[in-house]
PDB file of N, CA and C in Angstrom:
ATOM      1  N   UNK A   1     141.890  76.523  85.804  1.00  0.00           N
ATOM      2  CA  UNK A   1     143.082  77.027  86.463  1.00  0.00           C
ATOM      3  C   UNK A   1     143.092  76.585  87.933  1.00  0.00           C
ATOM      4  N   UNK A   2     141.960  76.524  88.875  1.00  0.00           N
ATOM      5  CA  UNK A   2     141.818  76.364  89.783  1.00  0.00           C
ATOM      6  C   UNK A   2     142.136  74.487  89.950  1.00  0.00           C
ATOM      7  N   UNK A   3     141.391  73.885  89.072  1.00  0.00           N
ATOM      8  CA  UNK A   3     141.596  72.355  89.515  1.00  0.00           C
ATOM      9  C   UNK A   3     143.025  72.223  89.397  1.00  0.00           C
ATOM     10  N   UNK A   4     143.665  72.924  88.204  1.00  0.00           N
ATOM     11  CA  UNK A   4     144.911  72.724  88.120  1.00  0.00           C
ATOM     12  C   UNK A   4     145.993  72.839  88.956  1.00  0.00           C
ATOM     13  N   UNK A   5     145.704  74.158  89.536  1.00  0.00           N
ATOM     14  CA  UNK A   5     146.512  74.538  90.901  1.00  0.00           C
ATOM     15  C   UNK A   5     146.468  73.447  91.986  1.00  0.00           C
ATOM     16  N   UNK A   6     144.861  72.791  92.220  1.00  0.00           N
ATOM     17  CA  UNK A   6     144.745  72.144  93.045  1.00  0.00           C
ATOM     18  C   UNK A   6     145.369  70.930  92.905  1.00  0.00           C
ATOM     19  N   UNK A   7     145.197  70.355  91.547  1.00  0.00           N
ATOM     20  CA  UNK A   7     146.093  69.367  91.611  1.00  0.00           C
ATOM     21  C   UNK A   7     147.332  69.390  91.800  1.00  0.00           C
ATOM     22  N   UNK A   8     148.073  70.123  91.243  1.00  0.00           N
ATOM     23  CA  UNK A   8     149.800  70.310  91.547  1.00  0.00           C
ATOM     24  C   UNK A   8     150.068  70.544  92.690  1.00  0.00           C
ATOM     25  N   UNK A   9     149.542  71.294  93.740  1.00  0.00           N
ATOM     26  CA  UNK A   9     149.618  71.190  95.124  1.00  0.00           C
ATOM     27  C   UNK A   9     149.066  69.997  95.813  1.00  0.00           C
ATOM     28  N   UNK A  10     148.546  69.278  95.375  1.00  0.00           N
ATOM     29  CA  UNK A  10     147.914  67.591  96.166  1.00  0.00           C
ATOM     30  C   UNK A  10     146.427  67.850  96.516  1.00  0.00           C
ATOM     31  N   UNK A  11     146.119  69.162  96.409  1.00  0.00           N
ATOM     32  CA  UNK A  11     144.577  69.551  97.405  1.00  0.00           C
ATOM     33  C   UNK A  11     143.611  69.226  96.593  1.00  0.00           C
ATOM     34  N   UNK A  12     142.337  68.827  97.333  1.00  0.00           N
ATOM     35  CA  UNK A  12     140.865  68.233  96.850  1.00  0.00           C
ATOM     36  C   UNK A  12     140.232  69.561  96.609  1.00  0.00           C
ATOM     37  N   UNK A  13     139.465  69.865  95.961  1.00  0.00           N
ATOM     38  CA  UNK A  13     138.558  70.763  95.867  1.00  0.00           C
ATOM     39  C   UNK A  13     137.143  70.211  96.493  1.00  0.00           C
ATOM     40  N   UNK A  14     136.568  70.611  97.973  1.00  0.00           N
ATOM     41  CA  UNK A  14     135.696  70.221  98.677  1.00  0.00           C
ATOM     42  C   UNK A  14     134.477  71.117  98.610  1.00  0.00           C
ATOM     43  N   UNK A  15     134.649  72.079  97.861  1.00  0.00           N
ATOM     44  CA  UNK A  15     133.797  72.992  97.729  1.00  0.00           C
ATOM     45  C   UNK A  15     133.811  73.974  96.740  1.00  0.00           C
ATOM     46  N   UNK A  16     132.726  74.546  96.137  1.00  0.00           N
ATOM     47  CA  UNK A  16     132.572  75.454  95.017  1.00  0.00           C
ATOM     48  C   UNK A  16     131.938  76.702  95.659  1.00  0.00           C
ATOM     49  N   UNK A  17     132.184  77.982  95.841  1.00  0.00           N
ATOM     50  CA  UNK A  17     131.687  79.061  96.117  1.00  0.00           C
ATOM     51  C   UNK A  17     131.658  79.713  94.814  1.00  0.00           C
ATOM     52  N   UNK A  18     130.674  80.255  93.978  1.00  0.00           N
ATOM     53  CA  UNK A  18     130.161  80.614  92.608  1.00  0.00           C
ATOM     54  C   UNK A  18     129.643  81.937  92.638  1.00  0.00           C
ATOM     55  N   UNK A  19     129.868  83.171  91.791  1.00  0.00           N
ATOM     56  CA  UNK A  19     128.889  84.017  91.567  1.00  0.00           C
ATOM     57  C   UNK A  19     129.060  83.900  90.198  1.00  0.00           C
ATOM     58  N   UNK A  20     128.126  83.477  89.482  1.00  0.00           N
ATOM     59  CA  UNK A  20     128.248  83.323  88.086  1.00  0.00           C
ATOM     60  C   UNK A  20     127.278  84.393  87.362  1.00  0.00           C
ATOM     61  N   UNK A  21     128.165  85.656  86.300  1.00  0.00           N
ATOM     62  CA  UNK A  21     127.467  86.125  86.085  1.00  0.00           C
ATOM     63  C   UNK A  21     126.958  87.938  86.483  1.00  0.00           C
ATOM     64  N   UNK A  22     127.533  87.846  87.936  1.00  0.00           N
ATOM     65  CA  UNK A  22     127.366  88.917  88.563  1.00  0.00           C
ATOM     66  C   UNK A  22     128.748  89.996  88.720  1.00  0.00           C
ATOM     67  N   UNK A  23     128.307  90.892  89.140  1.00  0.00           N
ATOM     68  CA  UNK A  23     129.181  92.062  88.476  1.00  0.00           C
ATOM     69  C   UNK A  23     130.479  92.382  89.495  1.00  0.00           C
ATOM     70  N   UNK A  24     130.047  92.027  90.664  1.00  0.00           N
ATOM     71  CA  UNK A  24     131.208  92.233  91.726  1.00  0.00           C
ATOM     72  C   UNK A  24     131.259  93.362  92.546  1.00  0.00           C
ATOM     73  N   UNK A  25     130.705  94.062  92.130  1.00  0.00           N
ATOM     74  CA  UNK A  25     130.372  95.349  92.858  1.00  0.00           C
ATOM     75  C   UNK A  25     130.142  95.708  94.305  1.00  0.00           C
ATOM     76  N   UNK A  26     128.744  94.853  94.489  1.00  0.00           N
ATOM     77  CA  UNK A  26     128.537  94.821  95.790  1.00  0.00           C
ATOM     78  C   UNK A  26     128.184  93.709  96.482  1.00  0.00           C
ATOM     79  N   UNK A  27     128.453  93.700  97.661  1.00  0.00           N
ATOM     80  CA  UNK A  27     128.770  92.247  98.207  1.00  0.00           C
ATOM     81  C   UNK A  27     127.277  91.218  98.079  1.00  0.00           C
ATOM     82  N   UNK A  28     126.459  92.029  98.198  1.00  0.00           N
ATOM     83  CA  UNK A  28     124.996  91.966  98.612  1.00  0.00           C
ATOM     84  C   UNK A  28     124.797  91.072  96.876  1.00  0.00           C
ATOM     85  N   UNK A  29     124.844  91.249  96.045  1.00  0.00           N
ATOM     86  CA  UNK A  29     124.643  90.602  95.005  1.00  0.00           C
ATOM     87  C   UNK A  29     125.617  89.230  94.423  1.00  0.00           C
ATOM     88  N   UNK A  30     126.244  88.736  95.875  1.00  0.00           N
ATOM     89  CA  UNK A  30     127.221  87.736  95.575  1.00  0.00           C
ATOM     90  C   UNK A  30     126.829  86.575  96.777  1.00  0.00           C
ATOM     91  N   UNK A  31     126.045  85.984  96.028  1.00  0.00           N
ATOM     92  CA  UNK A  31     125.758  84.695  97.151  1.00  0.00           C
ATOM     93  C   UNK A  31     126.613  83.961  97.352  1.00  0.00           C
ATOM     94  N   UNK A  32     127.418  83.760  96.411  1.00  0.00           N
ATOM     95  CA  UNK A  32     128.567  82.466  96.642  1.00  0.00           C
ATOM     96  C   UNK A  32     129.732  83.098  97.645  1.00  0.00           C
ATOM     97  N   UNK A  33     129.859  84.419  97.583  1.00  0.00           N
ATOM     98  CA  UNK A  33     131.200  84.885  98.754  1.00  0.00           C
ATOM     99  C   UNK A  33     130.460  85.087  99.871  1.00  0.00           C
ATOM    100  N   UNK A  34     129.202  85.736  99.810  1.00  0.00           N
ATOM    101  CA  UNK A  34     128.734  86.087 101.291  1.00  0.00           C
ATOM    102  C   UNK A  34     128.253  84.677 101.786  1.00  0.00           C
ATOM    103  N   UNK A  35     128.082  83.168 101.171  1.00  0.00           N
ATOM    104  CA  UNK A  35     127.901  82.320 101.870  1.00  0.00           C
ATOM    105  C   UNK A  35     129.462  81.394 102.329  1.00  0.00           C
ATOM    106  N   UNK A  36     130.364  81.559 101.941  1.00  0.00           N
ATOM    107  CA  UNK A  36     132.093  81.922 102.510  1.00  0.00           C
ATOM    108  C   UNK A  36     132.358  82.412 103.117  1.00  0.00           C
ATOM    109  N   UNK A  37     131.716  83.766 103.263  1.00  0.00           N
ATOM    110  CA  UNK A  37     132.461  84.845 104.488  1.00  0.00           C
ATOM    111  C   UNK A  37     131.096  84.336 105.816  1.00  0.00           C
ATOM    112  N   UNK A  38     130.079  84.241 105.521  1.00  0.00           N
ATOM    113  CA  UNK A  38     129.568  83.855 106.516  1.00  0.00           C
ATOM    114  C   UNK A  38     129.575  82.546 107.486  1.00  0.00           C
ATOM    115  N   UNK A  39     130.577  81.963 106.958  1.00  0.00           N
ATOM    116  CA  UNK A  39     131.340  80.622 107.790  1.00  0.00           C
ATOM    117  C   UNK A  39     132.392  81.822 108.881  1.00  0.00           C
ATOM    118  N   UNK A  40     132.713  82.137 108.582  1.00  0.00           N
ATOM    119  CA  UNK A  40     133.944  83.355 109.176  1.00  0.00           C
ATOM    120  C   UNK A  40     133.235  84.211 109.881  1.00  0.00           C
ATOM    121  N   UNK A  41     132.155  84.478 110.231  1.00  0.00           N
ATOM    122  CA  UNK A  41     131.582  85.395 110.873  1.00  0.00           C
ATOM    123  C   UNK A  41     130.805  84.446 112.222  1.00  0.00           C
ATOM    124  N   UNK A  42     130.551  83.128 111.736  1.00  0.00           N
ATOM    125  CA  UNK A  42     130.168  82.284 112.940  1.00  0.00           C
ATOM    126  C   UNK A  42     131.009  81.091 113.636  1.00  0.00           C
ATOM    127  N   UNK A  43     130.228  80.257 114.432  1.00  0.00           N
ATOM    128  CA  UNK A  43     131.284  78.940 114.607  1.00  0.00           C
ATOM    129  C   UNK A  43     131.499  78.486 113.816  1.00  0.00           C
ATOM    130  N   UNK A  44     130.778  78.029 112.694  1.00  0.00           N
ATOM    131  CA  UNK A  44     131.168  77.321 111.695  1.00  0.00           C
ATOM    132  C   UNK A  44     132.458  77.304 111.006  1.00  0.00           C
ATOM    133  N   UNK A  45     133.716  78.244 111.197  1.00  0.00           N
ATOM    134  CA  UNK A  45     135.085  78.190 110.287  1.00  0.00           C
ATOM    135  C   UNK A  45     135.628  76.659 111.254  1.00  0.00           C
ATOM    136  N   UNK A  46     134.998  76.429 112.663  1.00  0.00           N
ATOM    137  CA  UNK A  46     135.959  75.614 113.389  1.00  0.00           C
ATOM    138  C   UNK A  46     135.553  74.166 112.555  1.00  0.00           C
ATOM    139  N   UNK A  47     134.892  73.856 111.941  1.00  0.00           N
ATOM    140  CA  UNK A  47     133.619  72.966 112.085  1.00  0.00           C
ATOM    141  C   UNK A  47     134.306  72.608 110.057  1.00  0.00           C
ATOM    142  N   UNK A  48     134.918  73.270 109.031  1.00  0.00           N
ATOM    143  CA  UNK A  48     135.315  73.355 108.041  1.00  0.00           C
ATOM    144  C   UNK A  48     135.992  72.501 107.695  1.00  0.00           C
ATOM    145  N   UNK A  49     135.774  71.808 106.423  1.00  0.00           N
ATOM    146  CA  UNK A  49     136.087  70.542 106.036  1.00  0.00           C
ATOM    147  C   UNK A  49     137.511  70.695 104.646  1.00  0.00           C
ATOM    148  N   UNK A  50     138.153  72.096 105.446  1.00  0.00           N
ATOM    149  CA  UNK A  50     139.019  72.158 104.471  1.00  0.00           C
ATOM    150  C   UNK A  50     140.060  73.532 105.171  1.00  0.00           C
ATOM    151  N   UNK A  51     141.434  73.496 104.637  1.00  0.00           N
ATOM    152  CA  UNK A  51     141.734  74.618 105.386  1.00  0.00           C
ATOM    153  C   UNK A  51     142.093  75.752 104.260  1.00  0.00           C
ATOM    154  N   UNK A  52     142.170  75.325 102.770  1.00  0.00           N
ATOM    155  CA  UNK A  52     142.751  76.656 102.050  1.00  0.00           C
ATOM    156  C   UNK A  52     141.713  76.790 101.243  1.00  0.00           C
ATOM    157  N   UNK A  53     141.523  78.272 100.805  1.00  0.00           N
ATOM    158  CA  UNK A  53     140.935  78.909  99.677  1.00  0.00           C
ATOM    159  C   UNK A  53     141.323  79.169  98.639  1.00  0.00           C
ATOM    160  N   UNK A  54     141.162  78.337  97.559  1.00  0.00           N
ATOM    161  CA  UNK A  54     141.197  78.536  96.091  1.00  0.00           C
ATOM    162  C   UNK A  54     141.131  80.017  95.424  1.00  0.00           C
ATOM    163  N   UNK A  55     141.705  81.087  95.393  1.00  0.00           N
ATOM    164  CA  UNK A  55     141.250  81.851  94.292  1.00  0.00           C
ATOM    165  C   UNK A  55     141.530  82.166  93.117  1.00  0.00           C
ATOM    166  N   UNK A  56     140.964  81.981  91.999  1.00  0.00           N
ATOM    167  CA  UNK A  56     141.234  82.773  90.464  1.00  0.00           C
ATOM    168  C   UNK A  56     142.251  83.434  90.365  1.00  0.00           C
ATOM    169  N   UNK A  57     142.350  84.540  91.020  1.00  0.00           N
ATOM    170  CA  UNK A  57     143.013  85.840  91.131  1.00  0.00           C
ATOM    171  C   UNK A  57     142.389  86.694  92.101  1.00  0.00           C
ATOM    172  N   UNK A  58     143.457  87.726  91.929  1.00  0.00           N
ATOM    173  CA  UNK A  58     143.185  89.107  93.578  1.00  0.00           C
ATOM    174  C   UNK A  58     141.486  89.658  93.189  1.00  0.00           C
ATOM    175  N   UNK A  59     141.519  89.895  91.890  1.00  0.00           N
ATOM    176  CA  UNK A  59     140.131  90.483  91.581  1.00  0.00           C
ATOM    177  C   UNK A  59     138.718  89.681  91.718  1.00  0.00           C
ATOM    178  N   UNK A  60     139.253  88.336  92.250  1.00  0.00           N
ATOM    179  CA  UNK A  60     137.900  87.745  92.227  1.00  0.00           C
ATOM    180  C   UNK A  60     137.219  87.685  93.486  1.00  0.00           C
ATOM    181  N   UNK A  61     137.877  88.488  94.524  1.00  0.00           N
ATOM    182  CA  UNK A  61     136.818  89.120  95.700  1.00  0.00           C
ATOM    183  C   UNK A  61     135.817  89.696  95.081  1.00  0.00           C
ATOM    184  N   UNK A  62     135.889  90.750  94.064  1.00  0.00           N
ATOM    185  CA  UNK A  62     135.252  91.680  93.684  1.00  0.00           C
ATOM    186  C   UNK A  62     136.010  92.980  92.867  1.00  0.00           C
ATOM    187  N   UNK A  63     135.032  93.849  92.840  1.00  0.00           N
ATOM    188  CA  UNK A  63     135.407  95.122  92.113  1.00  0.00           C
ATOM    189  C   UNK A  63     134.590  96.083  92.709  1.00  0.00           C
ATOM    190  N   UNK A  64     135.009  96.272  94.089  1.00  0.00           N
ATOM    191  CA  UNK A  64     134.431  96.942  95.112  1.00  0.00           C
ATOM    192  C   UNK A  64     135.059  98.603  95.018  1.00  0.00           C
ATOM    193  N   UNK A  65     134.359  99.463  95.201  1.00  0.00           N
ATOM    194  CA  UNK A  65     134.820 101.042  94.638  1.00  0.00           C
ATOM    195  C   UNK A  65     135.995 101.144  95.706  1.00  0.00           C
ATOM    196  N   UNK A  66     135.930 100.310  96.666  1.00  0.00           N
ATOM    197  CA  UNK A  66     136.855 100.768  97.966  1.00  0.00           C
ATOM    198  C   UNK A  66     137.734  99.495  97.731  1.00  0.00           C
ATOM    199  N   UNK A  67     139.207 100.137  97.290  1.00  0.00           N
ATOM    200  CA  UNK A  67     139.978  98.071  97.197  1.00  0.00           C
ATOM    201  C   UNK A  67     140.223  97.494  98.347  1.00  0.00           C
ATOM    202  N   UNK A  68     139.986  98.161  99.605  1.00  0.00           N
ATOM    203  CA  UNK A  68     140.158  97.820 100.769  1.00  0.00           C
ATOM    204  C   UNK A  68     139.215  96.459 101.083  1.00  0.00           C
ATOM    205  N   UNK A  69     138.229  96.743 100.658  1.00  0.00           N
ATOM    206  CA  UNK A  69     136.992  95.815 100.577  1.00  0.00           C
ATOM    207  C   UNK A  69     137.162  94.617 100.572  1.00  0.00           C
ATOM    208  N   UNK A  70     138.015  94.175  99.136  1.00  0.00           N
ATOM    209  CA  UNK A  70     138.501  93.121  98.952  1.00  0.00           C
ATOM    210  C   UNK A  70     139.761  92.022  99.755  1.00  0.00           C
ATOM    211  N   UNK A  71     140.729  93.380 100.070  1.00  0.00           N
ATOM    212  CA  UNK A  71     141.728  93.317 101.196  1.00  0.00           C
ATOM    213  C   UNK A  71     140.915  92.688 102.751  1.00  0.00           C
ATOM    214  N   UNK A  72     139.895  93.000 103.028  1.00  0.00           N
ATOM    215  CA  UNK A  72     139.000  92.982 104.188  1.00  0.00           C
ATOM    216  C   UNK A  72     138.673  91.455 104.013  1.00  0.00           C
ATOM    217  N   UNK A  73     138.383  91.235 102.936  1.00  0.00           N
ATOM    218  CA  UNK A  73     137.582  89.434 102.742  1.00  0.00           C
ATOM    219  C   UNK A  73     138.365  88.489 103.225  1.00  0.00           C
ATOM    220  N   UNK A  74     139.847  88.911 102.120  1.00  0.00           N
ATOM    221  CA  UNK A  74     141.439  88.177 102.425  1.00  0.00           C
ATOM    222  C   UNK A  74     141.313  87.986 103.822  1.00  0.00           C
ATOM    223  N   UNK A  75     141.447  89.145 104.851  1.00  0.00           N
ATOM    224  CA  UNK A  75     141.752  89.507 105.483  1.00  0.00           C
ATOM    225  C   UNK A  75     141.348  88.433 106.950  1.00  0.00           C
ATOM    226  N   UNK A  76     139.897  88.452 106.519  1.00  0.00           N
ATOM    227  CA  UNK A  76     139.077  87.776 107.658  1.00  0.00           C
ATOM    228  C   UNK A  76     139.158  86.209 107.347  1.00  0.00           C
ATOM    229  N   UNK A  77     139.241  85.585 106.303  1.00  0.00           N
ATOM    230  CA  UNK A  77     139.717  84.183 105.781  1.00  0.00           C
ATOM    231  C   UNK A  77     140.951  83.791 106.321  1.00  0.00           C
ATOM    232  N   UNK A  78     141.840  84.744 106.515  1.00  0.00           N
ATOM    233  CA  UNK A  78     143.229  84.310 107.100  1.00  0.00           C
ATOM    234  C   UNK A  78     142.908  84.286 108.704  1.00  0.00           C
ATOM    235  N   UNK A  79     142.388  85.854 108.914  1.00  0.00           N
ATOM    236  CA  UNK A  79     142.222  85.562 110.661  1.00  0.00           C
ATOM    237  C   UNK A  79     141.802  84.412 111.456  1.00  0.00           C
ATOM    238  N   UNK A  80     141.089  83.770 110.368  1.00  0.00           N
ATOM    239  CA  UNK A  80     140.033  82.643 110.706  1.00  0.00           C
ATOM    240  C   UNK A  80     140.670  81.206 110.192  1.00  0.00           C
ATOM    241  N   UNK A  81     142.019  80.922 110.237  1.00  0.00           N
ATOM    242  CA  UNK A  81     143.166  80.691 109.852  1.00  0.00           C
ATOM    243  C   UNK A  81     143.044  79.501 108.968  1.00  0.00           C
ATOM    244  N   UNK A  82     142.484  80.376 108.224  1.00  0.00           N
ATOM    245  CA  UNK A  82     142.282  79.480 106.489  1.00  0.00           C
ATOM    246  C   UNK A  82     143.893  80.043 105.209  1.00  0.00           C
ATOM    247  N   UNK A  83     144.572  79.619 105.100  1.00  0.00           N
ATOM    248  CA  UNK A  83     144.840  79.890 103.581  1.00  0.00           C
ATOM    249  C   UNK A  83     144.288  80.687 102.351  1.00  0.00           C
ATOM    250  N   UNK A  84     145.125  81.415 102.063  1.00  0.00           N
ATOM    251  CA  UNK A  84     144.270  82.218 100.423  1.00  0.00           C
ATOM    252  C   UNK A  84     145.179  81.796  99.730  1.00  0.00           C
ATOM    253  N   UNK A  85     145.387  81.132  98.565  1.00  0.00           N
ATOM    254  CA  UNK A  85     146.055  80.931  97.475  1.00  0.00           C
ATOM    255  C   UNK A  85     145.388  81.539  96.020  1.00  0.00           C
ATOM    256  N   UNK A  86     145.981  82.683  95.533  1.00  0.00           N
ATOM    257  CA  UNK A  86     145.708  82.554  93.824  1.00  0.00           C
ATOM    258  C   UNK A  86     146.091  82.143  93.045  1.00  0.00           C
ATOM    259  N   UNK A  87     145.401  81.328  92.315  1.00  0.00           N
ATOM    260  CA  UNK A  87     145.929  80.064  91.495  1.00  0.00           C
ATOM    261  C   UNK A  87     146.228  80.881  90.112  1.00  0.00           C
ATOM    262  N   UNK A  88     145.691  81.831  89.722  1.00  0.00           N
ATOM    263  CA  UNK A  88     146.713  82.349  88.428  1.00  0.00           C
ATOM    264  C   UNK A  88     147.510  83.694  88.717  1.00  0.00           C
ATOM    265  N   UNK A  89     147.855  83.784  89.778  1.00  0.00           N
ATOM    266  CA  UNK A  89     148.634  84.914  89.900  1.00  0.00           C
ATOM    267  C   UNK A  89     150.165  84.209  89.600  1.00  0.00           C
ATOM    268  N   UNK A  90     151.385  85.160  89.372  1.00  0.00           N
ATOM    269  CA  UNK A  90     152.553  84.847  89.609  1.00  0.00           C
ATOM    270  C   UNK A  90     153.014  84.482  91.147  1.00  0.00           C
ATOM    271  N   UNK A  91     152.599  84.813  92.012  1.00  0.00           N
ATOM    272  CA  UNK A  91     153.516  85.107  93.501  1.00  0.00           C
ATOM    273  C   UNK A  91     152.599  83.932  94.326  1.00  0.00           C
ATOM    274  N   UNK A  92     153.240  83.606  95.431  1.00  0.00           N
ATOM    275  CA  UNK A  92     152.782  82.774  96.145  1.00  0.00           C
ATOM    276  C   UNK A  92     152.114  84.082  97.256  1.00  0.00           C
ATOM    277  N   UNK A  93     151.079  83.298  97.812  1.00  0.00           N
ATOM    278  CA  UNK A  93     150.135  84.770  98.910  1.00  0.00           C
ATOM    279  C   UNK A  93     150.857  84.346 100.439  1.00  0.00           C
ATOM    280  N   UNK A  94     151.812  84.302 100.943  1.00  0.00           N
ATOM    281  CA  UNK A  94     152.595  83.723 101.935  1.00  0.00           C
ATOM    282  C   UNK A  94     153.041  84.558 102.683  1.00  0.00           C
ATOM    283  N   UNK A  95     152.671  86.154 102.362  1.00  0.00           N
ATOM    284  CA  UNK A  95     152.630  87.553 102.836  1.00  0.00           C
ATOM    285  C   UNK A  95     154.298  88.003 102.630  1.00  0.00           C
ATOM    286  N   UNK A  96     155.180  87.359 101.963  1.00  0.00           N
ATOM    287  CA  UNK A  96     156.491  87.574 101.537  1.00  0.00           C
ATOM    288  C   UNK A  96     156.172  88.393 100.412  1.00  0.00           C
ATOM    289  N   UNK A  97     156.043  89.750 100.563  1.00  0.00           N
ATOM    290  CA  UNK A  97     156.204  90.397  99.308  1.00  0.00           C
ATOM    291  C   UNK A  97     157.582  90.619  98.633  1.00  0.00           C
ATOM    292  N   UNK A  98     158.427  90.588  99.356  1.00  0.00           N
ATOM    293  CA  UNK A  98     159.202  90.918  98.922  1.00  0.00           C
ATOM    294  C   UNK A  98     160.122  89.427  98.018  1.00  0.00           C
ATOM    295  N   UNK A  99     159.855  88.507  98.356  1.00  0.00           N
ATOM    296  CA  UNK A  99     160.009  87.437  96.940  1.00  0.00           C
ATOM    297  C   UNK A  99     159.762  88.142  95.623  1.00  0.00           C
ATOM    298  N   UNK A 100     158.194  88.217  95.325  1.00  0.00           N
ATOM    299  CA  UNK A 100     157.204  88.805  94.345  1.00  0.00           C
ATOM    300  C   UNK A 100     158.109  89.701  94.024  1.00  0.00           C
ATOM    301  N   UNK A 101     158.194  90.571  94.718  1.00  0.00           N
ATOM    302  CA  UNK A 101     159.413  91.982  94.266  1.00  0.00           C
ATOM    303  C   UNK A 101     160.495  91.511  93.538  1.00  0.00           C
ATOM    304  N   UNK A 102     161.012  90.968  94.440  1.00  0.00           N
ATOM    305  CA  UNK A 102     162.633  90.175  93.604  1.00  0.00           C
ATOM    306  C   UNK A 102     162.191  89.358  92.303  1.00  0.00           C
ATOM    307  N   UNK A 103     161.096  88.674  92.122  1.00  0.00           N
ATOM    308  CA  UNK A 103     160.987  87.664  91.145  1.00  0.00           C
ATOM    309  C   UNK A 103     160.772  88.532  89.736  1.00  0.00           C
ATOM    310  N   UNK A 104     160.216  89.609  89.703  1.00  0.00           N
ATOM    311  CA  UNK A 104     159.829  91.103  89.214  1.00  0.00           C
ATOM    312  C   UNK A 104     160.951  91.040  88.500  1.00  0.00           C
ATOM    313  N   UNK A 105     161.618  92.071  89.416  1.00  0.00           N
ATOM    314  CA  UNK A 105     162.590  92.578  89.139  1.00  0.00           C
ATOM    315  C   UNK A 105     163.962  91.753  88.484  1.00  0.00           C
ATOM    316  N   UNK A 106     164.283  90.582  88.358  1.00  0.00           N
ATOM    317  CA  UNK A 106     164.788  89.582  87.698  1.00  0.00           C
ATOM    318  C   UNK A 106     164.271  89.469  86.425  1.00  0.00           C
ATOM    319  N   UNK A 107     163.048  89.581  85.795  1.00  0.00           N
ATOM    320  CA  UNK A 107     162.423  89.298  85.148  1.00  0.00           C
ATOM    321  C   UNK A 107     162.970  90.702  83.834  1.00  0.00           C
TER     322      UNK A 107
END
């Protein structure tokens, strides 16, 4: 789903961030996001050989007891003015909710 997205939008996939296997729970058991978010926490986001993030879907931050959690990951990827795209969601992540709404509700 992901190469696919990437291809129809023109974008390379330059990188794989992976937790294969693991439950999502807590951040601490996810090497592949905490080595993502830890580009975002140092110089290194300036230094990034790419500007958007690929995701699955909303749930593949995690399945954190707090959904804020996940909101928080988004959150700091954008501040750090990267792109979030979910490649199998319906809606574009372009912070226009209200498209998503309308496209809904047509439906």
């Amino acid at each position: 789903m992901i190469a696919a997205y990437a291809q129809a939008h023109d974008l390379s996939i330059v990188r794989t961030y992976r937790d294969d296997g693991e439950s999502g729970l807590k951040l601490k058991d996810r090497a592949g996001l905490a080595q993502l978010l830890a580009m975002f926490s140092s110089d290194q986001s300036e230094q990034a050989d790419f500007e958007c993030i690929l995701v699955y879907d909303v749930s593949r931050w995690g399945r954190f007891q707090d959904v804020d959690e996940s909101a928080y990951y988004e959150f700091i990827c954008k501040q750090a003015g990267f792109k979030v795209a979910y490649c199998a969601e319906q809606f574009d992540n372009d912070g226009a909710w209200f498209r998503a709404l309308s496209r809904t509700l047509r439906e």
